[in-house]
PDB file of N, CA and C in Angstrom:
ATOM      1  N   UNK A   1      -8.858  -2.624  -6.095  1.00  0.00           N
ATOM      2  CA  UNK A   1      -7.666  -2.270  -6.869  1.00  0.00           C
ATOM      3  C   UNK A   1      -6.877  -1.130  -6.217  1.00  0.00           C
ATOM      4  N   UNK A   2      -7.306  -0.946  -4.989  1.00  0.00           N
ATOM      5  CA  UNK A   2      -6.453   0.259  -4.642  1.00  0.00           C
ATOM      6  C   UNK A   2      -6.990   1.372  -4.633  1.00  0.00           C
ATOM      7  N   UNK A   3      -8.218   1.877  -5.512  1.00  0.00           N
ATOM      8  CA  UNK A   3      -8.599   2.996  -5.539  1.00  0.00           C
ATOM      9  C   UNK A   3      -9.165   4.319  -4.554  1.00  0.00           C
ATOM     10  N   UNK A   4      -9.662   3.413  -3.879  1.00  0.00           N
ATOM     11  CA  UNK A   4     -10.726   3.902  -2.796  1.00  0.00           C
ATOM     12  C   UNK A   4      -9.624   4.030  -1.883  1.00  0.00           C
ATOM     13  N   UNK A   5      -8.374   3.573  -1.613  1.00  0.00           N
ATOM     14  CA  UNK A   5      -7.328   3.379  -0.501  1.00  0.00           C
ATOM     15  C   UNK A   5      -6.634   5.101  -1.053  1.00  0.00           C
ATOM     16  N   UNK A   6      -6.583   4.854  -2.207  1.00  0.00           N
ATOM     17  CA  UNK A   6      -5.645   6.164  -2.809  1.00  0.00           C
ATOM     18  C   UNK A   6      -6.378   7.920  -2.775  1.00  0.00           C
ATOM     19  N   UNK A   7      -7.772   7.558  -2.719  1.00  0.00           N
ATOM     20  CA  UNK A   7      -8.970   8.651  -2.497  1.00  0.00           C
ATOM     21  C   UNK A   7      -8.634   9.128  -1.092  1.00  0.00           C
ATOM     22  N   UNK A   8      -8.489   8.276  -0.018  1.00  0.00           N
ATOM     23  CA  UNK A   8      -8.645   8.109   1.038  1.00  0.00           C
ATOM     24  C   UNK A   8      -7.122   9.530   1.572  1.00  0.00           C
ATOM     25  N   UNK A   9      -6.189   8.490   1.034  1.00  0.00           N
ATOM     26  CA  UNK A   9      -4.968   9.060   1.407  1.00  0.00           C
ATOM     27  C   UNK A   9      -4.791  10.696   0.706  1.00  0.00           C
ATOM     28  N   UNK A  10      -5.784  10.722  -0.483  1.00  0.00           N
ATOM     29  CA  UNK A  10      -5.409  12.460  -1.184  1.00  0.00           C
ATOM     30  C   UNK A  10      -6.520  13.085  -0.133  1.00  0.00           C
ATOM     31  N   UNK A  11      -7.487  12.476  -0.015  1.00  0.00           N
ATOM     32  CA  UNK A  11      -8.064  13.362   0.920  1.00  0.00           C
ATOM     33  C   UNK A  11      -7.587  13.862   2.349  1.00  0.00           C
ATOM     34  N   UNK A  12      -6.896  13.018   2.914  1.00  0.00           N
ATOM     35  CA  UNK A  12      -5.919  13.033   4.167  1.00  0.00           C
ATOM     36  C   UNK A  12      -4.617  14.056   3.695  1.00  0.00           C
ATOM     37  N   UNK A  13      -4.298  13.763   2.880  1.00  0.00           N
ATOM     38  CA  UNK A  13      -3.414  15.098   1.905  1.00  0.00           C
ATOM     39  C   UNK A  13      -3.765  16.797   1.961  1.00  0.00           C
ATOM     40  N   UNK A  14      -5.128  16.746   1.088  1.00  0.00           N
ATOM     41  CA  UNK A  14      -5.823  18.061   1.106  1.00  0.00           C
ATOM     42  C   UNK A  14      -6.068  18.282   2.408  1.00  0.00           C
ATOM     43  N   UNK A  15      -6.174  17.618   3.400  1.00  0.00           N
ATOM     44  CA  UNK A  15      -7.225  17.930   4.583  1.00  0.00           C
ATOM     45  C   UNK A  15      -5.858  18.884   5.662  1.00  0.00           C
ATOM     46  N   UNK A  16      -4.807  17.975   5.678  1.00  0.00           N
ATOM     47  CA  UNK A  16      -3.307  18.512   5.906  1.00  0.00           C
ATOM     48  C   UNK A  16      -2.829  19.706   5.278  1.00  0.00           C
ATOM     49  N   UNK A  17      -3.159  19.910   3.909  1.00  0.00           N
ATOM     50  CA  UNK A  17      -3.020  21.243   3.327  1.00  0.00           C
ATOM     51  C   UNK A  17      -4.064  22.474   3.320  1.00  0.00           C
ATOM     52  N   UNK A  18      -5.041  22.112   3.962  1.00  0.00           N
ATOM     53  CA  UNK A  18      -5.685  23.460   4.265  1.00  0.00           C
ATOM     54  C   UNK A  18      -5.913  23.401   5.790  1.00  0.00           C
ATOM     55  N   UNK A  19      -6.189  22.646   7.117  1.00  0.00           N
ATOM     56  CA  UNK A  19      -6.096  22.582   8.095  1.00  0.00           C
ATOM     57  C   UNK A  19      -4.920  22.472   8.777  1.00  0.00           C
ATOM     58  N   UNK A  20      -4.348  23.087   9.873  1.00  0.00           N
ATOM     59  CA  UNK A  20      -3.549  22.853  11.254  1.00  0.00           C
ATOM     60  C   UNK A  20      -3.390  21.563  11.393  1.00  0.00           C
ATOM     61  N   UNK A  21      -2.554  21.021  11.711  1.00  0.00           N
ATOM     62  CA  UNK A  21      -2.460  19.497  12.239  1.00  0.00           C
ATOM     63  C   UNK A  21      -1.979  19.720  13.692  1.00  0.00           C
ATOM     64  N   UNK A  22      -2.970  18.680  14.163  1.00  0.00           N
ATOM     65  CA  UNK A  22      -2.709  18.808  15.805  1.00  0.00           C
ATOM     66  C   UNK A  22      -2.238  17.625  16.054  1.00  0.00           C
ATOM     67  N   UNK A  23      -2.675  16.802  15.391  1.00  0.00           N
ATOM     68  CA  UNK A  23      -1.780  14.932  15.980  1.00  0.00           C
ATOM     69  C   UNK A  23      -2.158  14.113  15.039  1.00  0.00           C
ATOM     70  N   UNK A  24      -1.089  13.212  14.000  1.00  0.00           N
ATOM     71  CA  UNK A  24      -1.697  11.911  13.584  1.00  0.00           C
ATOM     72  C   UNK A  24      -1.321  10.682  14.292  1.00  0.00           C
ATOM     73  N   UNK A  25      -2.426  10.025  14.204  1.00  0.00           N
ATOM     74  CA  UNK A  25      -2.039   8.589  15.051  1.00  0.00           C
ATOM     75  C   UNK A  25      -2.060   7.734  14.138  1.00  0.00           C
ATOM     76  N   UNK A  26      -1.352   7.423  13.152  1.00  0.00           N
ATOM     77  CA  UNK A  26      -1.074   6.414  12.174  1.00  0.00           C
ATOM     78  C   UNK A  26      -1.836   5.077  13.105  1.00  0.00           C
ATOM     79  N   UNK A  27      -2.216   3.832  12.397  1.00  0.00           N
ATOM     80  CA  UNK A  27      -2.199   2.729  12.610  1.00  0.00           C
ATOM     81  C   UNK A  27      -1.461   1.792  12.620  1.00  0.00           C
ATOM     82  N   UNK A  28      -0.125   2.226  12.135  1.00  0.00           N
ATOM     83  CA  UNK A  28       1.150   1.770  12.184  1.00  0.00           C
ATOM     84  C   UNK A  28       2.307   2.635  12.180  1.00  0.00           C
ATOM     85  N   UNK A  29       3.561   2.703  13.164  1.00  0.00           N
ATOM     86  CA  UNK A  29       4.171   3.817  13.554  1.00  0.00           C
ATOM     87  C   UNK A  29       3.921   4.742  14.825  1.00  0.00           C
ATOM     88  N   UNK A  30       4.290   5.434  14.731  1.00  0.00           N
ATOM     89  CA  UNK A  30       4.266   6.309  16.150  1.00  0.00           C
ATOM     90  C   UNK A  30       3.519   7.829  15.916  1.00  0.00           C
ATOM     91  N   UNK A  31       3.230   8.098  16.947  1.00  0.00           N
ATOM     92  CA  UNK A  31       1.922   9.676  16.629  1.00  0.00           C
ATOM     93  C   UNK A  31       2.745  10.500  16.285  1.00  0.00           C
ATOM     94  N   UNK A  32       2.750  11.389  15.449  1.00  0.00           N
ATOM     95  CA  UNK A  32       3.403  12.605  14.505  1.00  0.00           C
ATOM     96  C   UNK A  32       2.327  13.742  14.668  1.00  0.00           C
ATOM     97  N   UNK A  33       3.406  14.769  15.053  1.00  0.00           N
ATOM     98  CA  UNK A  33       2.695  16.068  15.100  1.00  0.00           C
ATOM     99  C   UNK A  33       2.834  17.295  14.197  1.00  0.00           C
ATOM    100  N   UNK A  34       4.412  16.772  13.177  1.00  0.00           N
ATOM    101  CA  UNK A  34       4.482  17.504  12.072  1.00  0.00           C
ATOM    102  C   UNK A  34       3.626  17.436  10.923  1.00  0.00           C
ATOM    103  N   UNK A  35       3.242  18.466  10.130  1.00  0.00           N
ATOM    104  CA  UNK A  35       2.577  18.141   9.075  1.00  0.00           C
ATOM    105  C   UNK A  35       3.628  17.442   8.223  1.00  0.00           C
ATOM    106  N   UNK A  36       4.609  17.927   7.840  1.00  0.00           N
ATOM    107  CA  UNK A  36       5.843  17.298   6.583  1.00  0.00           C
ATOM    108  C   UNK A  36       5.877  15.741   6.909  1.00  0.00           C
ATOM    109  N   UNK A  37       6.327  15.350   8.133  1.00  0.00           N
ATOM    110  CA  UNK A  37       6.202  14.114   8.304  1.00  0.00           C
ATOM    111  C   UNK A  37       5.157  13.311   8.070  1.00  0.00           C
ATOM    112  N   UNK A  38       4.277  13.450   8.723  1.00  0.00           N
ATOM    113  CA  UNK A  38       3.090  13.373   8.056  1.00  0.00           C
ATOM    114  C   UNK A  38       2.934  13.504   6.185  1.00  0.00           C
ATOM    115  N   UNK A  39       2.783  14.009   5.558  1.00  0.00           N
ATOM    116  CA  UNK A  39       2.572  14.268   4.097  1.00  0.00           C
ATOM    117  C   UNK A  39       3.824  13.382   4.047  1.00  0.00           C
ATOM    118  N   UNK A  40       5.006  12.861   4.565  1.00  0.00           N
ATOM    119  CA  UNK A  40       6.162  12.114   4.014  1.00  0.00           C
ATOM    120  C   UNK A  40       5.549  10.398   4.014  1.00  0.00           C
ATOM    121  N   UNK A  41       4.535  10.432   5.280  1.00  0.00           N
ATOM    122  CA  UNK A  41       3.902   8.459   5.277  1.00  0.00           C
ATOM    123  C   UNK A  41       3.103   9.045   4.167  1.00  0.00           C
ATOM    124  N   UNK A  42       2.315   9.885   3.916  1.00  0.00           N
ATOM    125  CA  UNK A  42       0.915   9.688   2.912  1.00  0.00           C
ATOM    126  C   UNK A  42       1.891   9.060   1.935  1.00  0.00           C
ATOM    127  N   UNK A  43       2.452   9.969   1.473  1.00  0.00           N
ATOM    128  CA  UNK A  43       3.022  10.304  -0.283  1.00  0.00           C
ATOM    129  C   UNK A  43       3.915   8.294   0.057  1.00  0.00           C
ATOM    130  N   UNK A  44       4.536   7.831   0.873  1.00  0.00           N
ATOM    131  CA  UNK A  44       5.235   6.634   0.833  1.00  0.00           C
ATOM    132  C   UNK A  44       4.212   5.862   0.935  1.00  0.00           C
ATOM    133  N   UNK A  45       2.678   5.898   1.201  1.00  0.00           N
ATOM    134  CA  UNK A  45       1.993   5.189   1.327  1.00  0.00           C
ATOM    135  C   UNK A  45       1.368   4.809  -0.501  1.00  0.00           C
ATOM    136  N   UNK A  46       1.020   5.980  -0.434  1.00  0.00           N
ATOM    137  CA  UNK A  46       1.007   5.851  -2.117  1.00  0.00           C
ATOM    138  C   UNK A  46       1.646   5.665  -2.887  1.00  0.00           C
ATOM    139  N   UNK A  47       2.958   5.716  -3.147  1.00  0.00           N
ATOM    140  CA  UNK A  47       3.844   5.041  -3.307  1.00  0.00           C
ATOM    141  C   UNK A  47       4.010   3.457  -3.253  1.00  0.00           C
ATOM    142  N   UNK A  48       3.382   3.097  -2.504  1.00  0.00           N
ATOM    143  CA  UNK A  48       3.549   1.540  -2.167  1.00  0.00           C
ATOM    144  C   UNK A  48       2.425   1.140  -2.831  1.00  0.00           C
ATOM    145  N   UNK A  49       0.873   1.662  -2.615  1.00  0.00           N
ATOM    146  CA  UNK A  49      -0.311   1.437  -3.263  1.00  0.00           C
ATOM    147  C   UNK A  49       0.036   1.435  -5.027  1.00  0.00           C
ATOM    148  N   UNK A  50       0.680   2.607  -5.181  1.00  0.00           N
ATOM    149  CA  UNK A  50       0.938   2.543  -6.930  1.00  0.00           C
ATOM    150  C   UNK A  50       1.677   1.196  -6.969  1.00  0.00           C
ATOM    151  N   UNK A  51       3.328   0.922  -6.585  1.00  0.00           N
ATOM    152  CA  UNK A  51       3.867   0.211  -7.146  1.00  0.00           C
ATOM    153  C   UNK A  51       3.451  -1.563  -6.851  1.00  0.00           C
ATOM    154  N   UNK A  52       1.992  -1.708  -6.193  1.00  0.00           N
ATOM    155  CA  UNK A  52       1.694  -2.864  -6.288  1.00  0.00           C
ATOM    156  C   UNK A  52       0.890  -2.711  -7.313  1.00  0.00           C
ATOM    157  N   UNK A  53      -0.154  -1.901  -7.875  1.00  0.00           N
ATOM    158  CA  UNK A  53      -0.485  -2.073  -8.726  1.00  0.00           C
ATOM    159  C   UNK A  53      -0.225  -1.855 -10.319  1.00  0.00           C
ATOM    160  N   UNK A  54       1.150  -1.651 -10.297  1.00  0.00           N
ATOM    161  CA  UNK A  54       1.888  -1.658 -11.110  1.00  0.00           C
ATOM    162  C   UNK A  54       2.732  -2.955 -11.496  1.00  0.00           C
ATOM    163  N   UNK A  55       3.352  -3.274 -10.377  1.00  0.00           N
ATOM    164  CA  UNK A  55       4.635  -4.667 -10.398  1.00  0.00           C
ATOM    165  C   UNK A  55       3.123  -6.045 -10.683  1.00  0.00           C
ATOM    166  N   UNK A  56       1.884  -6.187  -9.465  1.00  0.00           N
ATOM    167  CA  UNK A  56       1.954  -7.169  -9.469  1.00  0.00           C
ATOM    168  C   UNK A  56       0.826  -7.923 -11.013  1.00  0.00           C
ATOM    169  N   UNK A  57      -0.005  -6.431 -11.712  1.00  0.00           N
ATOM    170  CA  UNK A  57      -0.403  -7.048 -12.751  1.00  0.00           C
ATOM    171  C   UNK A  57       0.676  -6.678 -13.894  1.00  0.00           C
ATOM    172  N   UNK A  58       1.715  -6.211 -13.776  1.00  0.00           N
ATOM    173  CA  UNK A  58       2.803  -6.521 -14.899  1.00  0.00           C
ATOM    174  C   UNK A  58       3.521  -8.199 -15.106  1.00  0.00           C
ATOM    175  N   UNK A  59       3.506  -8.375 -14.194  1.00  0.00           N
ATOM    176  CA  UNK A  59       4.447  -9.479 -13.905  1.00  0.00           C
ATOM    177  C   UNK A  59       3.873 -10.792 -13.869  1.00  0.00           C
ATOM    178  N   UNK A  60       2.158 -10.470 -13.810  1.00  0.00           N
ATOM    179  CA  UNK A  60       0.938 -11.567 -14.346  1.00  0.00           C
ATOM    180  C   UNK A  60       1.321 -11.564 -15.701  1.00  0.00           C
ATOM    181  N   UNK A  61       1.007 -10.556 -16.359  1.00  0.00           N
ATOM    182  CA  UNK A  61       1.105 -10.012 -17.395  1.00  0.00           C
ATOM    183  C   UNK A  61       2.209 -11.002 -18.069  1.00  0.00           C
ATOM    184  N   UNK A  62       3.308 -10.921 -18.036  1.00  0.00           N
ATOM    185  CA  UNK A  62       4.764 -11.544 -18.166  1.00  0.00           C
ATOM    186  C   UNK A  62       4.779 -12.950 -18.250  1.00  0.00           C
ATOM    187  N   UNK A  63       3.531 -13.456 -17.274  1.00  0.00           N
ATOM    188  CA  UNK A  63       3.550 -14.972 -17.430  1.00  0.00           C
ATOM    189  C   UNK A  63       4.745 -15.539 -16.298  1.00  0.00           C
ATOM    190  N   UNK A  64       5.011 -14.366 -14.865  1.00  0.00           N
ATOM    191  CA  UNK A  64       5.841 -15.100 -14.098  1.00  0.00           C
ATOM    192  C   UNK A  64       5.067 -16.112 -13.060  1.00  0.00           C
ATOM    193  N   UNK A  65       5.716 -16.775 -12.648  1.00  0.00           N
ATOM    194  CA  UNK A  65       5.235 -17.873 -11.357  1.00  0.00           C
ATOM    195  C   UNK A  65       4.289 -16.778 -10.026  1.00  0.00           C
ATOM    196  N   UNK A  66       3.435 -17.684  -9.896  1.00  0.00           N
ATOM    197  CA  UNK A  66       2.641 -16.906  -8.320  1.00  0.00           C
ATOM    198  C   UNK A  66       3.621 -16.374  -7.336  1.00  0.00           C
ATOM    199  N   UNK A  67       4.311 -17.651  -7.236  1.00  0.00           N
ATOM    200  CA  UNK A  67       5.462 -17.324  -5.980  1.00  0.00           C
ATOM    201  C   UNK A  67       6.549 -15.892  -6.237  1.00  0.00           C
ATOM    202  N   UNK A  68       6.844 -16.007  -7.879  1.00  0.00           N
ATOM    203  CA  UNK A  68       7.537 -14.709  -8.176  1.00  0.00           C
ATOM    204  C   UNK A  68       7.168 -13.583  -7.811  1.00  0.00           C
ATOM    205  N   UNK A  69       6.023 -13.522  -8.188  1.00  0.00           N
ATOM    206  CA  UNK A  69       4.436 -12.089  -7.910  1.00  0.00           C
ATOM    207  C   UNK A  69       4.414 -12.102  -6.382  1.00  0.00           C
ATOM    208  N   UNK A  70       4.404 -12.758  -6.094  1.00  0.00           N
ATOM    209  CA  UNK A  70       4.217 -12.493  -4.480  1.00  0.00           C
ATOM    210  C   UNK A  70       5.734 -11.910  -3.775  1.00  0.00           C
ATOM    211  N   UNK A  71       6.692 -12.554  -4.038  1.00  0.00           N
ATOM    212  CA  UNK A  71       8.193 -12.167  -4.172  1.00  0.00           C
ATOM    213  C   UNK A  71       8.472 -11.139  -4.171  1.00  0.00           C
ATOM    214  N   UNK A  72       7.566 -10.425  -5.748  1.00  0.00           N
ATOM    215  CA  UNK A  72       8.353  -9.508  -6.098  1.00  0.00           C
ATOM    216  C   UNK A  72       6.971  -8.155  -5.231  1.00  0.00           C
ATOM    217  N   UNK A  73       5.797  -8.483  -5.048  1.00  0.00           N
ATOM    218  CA  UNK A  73       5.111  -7.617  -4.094  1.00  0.00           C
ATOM    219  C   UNK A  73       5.371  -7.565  -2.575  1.00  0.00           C
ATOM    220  N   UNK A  74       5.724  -8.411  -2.317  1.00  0.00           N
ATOM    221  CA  UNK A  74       6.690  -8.598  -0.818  1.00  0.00           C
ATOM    222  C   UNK A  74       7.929  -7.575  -0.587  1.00  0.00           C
ATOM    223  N   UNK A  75       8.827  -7.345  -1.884  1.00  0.00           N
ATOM    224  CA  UNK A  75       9.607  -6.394  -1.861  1.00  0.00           C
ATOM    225  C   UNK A  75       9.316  -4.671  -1.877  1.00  0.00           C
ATOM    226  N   UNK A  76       7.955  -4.438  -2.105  1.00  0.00           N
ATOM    227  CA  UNK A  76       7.787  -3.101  -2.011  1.00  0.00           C
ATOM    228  C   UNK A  76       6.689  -2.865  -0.258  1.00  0.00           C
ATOM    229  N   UNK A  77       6.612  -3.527   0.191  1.00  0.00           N
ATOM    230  CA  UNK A  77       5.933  -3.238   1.587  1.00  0.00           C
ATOM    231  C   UNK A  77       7.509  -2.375   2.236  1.00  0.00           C
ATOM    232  N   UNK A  78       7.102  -1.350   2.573  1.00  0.00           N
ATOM    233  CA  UNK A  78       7.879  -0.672   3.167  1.00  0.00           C
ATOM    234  C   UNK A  78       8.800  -1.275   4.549  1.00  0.00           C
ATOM    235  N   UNK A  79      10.298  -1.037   4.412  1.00  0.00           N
ATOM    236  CA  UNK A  79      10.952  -1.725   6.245  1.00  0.00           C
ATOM    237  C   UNK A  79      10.244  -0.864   7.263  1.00  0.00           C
ATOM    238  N   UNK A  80       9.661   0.514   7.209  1.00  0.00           N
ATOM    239  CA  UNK A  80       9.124   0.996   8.545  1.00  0.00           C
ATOM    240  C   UNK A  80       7.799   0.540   8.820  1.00  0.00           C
ATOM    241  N   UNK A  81       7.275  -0.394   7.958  1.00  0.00           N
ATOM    242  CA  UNK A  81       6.023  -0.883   8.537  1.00  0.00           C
ATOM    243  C   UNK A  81       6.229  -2.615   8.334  1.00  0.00           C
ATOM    244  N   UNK A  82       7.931  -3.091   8.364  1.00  0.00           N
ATOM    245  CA  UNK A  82       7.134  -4.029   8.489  1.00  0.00           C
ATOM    246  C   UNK A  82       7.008  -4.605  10.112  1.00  0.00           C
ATOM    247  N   UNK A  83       6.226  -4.795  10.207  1.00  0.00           N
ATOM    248  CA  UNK A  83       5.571  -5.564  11.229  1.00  0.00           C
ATOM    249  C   UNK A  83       4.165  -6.663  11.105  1.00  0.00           C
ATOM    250  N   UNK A  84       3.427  -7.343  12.254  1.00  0.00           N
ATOM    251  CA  UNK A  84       2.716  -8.213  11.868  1.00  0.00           C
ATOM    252  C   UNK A  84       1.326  -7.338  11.647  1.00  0.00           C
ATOM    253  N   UNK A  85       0.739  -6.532  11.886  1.00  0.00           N
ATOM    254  CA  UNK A  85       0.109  -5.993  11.271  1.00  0.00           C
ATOM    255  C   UNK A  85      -0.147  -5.343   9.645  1.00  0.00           C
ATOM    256  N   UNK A  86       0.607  -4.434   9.216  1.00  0.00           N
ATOM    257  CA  UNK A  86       1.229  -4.032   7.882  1.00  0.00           C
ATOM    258  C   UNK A  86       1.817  -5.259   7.375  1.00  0.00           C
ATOM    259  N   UNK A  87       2.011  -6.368   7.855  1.00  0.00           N
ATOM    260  CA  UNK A  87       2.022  -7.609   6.862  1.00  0.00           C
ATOM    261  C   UNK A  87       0.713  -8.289   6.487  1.00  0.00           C
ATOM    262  N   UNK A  88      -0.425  -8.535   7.488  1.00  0.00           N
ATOM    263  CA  UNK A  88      -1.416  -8.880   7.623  1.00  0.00           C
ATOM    264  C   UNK A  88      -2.733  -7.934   5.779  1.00  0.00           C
ATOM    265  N   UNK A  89      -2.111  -6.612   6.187  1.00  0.00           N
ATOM    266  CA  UNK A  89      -2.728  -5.966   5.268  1.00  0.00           C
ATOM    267  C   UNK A  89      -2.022  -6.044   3.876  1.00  0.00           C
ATOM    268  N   UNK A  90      -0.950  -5.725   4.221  1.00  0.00           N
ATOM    269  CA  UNK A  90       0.082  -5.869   2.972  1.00  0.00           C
ATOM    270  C   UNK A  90      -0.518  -7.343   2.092  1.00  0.00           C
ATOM    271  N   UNK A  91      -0.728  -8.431   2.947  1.00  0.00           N
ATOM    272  CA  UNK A  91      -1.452  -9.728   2.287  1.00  0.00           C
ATOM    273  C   UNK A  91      -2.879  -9.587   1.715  1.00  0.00           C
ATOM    274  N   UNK A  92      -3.317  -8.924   2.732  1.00  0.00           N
ATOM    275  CA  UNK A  92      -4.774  -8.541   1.871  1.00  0.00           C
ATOM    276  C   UNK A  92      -4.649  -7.921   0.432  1.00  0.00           C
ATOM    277  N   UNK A  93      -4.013  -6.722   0.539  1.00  0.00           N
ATOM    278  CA  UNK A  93      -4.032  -5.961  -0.725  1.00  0.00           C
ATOM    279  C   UNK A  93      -3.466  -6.577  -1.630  1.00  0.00           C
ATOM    280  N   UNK A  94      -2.287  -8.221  -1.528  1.00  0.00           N
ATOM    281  CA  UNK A  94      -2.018  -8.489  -2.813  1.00  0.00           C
ATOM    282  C   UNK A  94      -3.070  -9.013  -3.074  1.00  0.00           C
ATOM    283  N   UNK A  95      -3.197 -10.168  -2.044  1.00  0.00           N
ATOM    284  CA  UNK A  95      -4.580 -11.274  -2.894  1.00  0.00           C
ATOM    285  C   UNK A  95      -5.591 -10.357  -2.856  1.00  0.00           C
ATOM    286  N   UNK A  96      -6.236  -9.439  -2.608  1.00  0.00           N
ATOM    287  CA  UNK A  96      -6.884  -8.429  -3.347  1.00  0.00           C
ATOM    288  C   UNK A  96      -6.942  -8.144  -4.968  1.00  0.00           C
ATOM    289  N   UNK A  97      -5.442  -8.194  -5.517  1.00  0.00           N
ATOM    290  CA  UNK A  97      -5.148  -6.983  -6.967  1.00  0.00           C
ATOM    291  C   UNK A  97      -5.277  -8.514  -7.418  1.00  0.00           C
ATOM    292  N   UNK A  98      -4.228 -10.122  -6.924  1.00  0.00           N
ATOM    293  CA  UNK A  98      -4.597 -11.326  -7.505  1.00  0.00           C
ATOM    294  C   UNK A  98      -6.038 -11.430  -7.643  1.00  0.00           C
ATOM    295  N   UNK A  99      -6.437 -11.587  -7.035  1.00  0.00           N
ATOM    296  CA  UNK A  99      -8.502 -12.204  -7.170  1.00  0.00           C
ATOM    297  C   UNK A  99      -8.735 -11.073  -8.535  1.00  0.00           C
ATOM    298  N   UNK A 100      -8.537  -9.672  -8.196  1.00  0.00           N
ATOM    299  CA  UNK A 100      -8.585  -8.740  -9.497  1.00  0.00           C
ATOM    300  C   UNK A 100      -8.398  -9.501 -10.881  1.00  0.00           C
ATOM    301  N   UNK A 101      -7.049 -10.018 -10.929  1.00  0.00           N
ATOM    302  CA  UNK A 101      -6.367 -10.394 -12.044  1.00  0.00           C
ATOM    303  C   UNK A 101      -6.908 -11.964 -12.517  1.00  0.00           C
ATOM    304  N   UNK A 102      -7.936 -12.317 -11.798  1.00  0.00           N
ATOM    305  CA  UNK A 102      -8.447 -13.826 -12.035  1.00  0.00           C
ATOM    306  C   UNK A 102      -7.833 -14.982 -11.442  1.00  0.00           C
ATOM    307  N   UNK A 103      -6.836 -14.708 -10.532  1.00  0.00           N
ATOM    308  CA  UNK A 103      -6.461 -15.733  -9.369  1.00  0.00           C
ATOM    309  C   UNK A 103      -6.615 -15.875  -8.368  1.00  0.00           C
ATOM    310  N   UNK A 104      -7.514 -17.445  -8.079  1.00  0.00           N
ATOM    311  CA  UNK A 104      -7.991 -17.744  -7.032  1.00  0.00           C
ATOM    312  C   UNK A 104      -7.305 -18.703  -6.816  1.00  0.00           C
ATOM    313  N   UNK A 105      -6.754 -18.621  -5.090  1.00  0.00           N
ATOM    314  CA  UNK A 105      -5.843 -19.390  -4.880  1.00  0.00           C
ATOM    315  C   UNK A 105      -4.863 -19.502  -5.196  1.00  0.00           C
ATOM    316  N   UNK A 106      -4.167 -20.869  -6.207  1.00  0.00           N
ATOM    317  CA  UNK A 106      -3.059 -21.369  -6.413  1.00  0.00           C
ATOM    318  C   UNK A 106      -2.966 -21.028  -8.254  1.00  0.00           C
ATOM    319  N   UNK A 107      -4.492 -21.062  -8.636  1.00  0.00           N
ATOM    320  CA  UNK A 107      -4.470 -21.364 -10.142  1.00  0.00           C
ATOM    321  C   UNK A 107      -4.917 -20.263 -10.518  1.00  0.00           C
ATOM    322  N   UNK A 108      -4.218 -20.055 -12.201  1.00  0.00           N
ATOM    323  CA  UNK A 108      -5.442 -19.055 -12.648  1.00  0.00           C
ATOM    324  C   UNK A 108      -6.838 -18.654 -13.402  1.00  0.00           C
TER     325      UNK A 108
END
């Protein structure tokens, strides 16, 4: 559900707020040596982690079409990551929160 992803990123947070930053090498994007910049992907990262798990069991919720849910979680993957990687994951984490919500596959 996201959780352990969101632990991950406050700890990368705190770790930035009491240590020096000497280099991040994101896994997507380019190496950053500012802290602000840095704390600017965390906080957009979480950001993206919340609003999937927000949009895509609301919109179960709602009784919209799969294809809608996917639609409408497709629209919050950020333009600076998209690429084929950060799409690759971006897919995991929906059908991730889906399998959550009791959909496997096509049905629910």
């Amino acid at each position: 559900d996201g959780s352990e992803e969101l632990d991950t990123l406050r700890l990368l947070a705190r770790l930035l707020k009491e240590r020096p930053l000497q280099l991040f090498i994101p896994a997507v994007g380019t190496a950053v040596n500012e802290t602000v910049a840095v704390m600017e992907r965390l906080a957009a990262d979480v950001a993206y982690l919340h609003g999937l798990r927000r949009v895509i069991p609301n919109a179960l919720a709602r009784g919209e079409a799969l294809e809608t849910v996917e639609v409408l979680a497709d629209s919050l993957l950020l333009t600076a990551r998209d690429n084929a990687y950060a799409q690759a994951v971006h897919s995991a984490n929906v059908h991730a929160l889906l399998e959550a919500a009791g959909y496997v596959g096509d049905e629910p």
